[in-house]
N, C-alpha and C. Protein backbone atom coordinates (compact mmCIF):
# COMPACT_ATOMS: atom_id res chain seq x y z
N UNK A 1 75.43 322.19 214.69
CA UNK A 1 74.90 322.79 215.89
C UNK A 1 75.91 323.80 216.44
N UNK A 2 74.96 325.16 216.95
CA UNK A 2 76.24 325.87 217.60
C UNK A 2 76.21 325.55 219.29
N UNK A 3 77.51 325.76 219.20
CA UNK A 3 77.81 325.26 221.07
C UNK A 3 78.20 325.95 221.58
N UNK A 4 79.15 327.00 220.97
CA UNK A 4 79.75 328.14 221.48
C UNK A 4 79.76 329.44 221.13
N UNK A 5 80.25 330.77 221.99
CA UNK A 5 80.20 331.74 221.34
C UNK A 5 81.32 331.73 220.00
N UNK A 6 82.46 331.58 219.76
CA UNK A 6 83.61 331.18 218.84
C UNK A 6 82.56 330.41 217.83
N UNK A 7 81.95 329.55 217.76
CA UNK A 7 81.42 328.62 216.75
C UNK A 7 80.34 329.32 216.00
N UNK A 8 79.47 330.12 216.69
CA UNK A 8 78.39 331.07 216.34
C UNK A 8 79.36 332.16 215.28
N UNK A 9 80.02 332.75 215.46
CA UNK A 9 80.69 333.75 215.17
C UNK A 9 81.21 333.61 214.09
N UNK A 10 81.66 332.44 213.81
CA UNK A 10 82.61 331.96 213.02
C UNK A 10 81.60 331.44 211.41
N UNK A 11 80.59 331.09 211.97
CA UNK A 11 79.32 330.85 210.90
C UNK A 11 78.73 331.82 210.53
N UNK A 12 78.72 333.00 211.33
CA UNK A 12 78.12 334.51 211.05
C UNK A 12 79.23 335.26 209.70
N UNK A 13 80.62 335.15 210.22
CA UNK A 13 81.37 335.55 209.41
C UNK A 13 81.36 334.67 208.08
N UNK A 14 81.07 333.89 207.95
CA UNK A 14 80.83 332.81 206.79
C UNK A 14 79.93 333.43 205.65
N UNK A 15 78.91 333.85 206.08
CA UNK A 15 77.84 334.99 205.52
C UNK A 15 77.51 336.18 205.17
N UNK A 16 78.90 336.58 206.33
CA UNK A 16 79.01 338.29 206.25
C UNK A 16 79.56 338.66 205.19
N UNK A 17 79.10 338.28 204.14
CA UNK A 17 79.73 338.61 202.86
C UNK A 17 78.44 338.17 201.77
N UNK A 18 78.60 339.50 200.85
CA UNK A 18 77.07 338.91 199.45
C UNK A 18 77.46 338.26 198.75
N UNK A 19 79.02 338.09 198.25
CA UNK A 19 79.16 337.27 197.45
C UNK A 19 78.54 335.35 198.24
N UNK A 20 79.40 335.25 199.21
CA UNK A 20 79.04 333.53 200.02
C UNK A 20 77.40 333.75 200.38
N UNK A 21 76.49 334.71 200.68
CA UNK A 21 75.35 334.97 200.99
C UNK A 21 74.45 335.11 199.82
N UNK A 22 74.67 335.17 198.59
CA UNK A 22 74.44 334.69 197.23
C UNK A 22 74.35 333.38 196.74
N UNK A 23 75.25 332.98 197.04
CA UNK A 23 75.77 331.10 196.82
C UNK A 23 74.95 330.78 197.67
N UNK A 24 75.03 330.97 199.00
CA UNK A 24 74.24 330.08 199.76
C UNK A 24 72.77 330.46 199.57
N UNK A 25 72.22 331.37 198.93
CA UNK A 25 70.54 331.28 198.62
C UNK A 25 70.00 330.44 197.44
N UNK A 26 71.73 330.47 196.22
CA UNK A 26 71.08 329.95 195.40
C UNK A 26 71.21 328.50 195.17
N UNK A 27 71.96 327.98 196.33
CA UNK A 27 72.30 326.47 196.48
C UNK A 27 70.81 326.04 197.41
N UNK A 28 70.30 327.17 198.03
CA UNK A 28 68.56 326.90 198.35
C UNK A 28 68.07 326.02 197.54
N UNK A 29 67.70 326.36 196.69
CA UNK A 29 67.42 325.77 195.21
C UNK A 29 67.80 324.32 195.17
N UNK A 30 68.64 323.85 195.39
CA UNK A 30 69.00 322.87 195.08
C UNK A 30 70.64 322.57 194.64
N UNK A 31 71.18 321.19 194.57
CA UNK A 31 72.47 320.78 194.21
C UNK A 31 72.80 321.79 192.53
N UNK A 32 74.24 322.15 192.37
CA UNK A 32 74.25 322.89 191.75
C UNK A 32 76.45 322.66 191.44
N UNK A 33 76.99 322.52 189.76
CA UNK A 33 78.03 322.07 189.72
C UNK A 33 78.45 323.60 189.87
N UNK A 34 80.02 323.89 190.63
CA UNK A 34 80.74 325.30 190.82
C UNK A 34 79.95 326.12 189.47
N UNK A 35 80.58 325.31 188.31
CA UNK A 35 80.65 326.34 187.13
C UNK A 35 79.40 326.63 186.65
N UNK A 36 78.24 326.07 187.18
CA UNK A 36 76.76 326.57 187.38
C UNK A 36 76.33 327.57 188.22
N UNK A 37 77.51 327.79 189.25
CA UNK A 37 76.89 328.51 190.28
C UNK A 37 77.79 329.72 189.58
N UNK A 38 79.03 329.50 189.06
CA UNK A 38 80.02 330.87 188.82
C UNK A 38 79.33 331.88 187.63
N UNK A 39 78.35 330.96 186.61
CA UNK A 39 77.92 331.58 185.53
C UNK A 39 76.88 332.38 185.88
N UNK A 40 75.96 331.38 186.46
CA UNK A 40 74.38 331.58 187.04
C UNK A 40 74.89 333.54 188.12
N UNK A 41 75.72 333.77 188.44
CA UNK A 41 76.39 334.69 189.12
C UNK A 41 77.03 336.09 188.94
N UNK A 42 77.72 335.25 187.41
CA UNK A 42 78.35 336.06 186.76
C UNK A 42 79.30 336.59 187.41
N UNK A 43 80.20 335.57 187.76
CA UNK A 43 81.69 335.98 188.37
C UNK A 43 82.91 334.82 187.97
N UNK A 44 84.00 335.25 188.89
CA UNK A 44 85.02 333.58 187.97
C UNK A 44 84.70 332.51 189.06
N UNK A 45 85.14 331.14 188.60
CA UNK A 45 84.96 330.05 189.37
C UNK A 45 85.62 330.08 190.23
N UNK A 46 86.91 331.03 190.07
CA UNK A 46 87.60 330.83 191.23
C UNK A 46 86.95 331.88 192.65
N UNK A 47 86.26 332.31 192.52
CA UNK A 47 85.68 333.52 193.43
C UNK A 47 84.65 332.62 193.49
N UNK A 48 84.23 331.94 193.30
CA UNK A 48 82.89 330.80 193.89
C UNK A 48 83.31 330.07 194.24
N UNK A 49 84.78 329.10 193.67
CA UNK A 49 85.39 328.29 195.00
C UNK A 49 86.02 329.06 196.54
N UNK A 50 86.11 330.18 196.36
CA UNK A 50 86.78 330.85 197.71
C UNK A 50 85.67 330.71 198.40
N UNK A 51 84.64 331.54 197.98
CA UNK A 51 83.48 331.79 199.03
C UNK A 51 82.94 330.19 199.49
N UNK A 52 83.23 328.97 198.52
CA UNK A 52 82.48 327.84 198.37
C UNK A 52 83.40 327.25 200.06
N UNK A 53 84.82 327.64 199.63
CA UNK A 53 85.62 326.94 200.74
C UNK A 53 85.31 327.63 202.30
N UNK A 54 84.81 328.87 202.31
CA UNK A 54 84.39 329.26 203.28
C UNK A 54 83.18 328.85 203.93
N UNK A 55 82.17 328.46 203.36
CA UNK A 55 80.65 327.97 203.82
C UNK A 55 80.65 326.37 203.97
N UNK A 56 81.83 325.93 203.41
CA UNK A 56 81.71 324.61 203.40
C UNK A 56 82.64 324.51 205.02
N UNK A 57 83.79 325.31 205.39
CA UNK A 57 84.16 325.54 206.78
C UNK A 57 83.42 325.62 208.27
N UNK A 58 82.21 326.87 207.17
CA UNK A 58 81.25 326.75 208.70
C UNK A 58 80.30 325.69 208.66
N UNK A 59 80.47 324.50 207.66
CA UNK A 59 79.64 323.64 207.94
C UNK A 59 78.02 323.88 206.88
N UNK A 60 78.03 324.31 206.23
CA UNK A 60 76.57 325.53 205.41
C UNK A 60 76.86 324.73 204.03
N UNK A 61 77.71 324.42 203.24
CA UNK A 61 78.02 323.27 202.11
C UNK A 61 78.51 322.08 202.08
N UNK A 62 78.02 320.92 201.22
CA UNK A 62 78.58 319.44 201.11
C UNK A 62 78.76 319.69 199.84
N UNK A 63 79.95 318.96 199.14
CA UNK A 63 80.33 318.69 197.68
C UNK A 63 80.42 316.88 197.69
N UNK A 64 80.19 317.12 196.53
CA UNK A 64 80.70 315.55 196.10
C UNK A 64 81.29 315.91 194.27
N UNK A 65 82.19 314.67 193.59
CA UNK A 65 82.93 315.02 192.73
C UNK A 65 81.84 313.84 192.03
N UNK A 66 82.08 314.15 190.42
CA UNK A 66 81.71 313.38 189.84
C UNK A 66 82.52 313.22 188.53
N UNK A 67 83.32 312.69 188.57
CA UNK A 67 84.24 312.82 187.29
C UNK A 67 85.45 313.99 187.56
N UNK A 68 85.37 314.78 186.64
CA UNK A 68 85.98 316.25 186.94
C UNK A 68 85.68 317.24 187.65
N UNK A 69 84.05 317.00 188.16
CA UNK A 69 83.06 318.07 188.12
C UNK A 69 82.54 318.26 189.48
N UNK A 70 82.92 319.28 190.09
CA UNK A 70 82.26 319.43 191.70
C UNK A 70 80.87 319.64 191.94
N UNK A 71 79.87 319.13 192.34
CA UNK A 71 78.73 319.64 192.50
C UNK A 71 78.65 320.12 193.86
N UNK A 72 77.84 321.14 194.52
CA UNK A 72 77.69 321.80 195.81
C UNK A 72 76.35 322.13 196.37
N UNK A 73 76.05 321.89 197.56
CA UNK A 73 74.80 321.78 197.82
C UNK A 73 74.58 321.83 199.43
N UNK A 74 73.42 321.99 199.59
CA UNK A 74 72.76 322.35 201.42
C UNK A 74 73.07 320.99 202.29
N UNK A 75 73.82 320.65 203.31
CA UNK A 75 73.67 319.62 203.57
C UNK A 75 72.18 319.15 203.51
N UNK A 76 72.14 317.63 203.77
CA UNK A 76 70.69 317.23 203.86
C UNK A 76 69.34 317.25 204.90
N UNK A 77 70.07 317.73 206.36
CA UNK A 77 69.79 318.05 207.49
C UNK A 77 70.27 319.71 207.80
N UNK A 78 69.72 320.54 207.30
CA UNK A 78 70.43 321.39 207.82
C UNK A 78 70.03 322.52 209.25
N UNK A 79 71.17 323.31 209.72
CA UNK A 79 71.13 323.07 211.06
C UNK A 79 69.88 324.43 211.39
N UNK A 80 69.40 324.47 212.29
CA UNK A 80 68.00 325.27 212.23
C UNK A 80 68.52 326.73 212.24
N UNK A 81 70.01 327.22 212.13
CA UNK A 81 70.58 328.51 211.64
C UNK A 81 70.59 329.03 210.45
N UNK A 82 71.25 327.71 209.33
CA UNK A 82 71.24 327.54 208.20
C UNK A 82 69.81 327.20 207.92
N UNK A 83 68.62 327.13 207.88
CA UNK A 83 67.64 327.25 207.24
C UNK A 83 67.08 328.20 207.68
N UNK A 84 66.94 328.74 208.59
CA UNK A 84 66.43 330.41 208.99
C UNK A 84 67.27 331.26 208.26
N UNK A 85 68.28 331.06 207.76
CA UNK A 85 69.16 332.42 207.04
C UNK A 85 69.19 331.77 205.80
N UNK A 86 68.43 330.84 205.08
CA UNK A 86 68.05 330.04 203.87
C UNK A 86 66.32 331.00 203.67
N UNK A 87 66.00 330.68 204.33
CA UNK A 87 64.79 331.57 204.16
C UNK A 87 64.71 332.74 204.18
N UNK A 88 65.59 333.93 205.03
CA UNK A 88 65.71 334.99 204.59
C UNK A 88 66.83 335.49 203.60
N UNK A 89 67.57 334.72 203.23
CA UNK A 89 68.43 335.59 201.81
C UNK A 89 67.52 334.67 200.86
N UNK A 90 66.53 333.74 200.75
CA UNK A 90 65.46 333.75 199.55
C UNK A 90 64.70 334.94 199.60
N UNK A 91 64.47 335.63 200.00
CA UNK A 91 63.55 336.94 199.74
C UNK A 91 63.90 337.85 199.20
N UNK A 92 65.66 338.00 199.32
CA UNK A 92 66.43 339.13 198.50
C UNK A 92 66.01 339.39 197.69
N UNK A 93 66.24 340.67 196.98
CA UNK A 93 65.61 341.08 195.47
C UNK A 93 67.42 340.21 194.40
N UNK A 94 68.05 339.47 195.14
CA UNK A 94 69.03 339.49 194.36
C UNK A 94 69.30 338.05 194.45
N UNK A 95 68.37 337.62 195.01
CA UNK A 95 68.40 335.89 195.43
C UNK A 95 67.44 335.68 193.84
N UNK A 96 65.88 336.31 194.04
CA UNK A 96 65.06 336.02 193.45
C UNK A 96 65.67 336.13 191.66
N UNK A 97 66.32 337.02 191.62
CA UNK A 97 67.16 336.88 190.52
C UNK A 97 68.06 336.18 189.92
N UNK A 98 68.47 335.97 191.01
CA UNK A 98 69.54 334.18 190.96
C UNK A 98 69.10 333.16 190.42
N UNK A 99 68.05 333.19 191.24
CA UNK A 99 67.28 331.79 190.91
C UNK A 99 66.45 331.60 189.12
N UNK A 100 65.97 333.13 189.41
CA UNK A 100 65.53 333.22 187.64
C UNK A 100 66.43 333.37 186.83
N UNK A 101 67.68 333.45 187.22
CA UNK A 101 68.43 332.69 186.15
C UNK A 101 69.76 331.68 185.89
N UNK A 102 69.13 331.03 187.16
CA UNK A 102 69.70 329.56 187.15
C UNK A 102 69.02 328.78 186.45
N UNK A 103 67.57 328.98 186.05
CA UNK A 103 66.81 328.16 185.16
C UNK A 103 67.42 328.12 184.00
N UNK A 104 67.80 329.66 183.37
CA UNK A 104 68.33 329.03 182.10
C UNK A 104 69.93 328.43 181.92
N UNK A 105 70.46 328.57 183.48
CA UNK A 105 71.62 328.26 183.23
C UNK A 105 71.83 326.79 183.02
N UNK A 106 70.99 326.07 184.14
CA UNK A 106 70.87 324.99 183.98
C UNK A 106 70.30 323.62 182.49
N UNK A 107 69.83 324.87 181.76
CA UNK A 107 69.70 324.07 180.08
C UNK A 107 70.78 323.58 179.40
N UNK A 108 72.03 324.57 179.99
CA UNK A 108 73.31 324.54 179.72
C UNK A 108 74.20 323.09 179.84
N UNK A 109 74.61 322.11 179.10
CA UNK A 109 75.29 321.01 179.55
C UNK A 109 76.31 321.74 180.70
N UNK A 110 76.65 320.96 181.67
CA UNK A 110 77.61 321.03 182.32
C UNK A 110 78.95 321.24 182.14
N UNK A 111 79.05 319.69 180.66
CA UNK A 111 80.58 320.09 180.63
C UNK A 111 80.93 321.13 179.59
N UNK A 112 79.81 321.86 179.12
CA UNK A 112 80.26 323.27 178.31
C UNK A 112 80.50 324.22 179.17
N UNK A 113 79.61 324.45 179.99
CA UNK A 113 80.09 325.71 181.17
C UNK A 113 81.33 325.90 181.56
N UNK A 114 81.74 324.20 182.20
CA UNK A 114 83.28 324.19 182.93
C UNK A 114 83.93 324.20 181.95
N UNK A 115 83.85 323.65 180.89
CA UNK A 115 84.74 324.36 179.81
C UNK A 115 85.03 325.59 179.30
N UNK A 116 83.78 326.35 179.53
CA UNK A 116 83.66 328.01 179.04
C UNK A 116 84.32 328.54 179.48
N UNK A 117 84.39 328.03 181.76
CA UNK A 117 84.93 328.48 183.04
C UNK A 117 86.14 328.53 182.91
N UNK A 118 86.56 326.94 182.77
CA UNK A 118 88.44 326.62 182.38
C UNK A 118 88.91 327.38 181.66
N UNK A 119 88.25 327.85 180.26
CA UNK A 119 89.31 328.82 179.41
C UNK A 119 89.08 330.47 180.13
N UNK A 120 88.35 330.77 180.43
CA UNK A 120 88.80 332.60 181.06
C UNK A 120 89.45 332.14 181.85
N UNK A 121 89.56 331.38 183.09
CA UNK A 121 90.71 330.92 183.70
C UNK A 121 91.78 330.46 183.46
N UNK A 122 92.15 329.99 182.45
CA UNK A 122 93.47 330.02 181.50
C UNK A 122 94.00 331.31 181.32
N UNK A 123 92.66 332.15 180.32
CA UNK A 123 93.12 333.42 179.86
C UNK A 123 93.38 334.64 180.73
N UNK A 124 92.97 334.21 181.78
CA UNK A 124 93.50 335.29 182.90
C UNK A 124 94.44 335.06 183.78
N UNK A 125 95.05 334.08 183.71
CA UNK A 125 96.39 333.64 184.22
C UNK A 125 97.43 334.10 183.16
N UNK A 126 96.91 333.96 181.92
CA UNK A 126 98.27 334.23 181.18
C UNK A 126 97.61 335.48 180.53
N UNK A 127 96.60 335.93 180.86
CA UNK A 127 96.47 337.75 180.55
C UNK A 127 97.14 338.71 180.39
């Protein structure tokens, strides 16, 4: 819930960005592991955990771990801000694209992705 002007603001800036305003349309959709959301995206995991750590700040993401593996998702109640700005970045021409191809991302085992994820992230550390 917002209570204040500072608290409003602070959730606006959370969004003011396409990359976190991407994530958060396509976590619309449903629960979704990082390296599903980094592929489905086509960016590094680590640029989906930044934006991830930001939305999860204003309160807009819940994770839970399962093994190695972060999954990320809409809280289960969410607050009547976050589903009014859930419904309009689903309309994007770049949401709707997301989503058509999170379907095939999701055929994908999990732990191949984060594995795919882990090594360019290796290889670009020692690049």
């Amino acid at each position: 819930m917002v209570n204040d002007l500072r608290s409003l603001v602070d959730k606006l800036k959370a969004v003011a960005h396409p990359l976190r305003l991407r994530v958060l349309a396509l976590l619309g959709a449903g629960e979704l592991c990082v390296c599903q959301v980094a592929e489905t995206l086509s960016v590094p995991a680590s640029s989906v955990s930044e934006a991830l750590r930001e939305l999860r700040r204003a309160g807009f993401v819940t994770e839970r771990k399962e093994g190695r593996w972060v999954f990320v998702s809409i809280p289960e109640r969410p607050s009547p801000l976050l589903a009014r700005l859930l419904a309009e970045a689903a309309k994007l021409p770049e949401s709707v694209q997301d989503r058509a191809r999170v379907a095939e991302v999701k055929d994908i085992a999990v732990q191949a992705l984060c594995q795919k994820h882990g090594a360019q992230a290796m290889e670009a550390a020692h690049g």
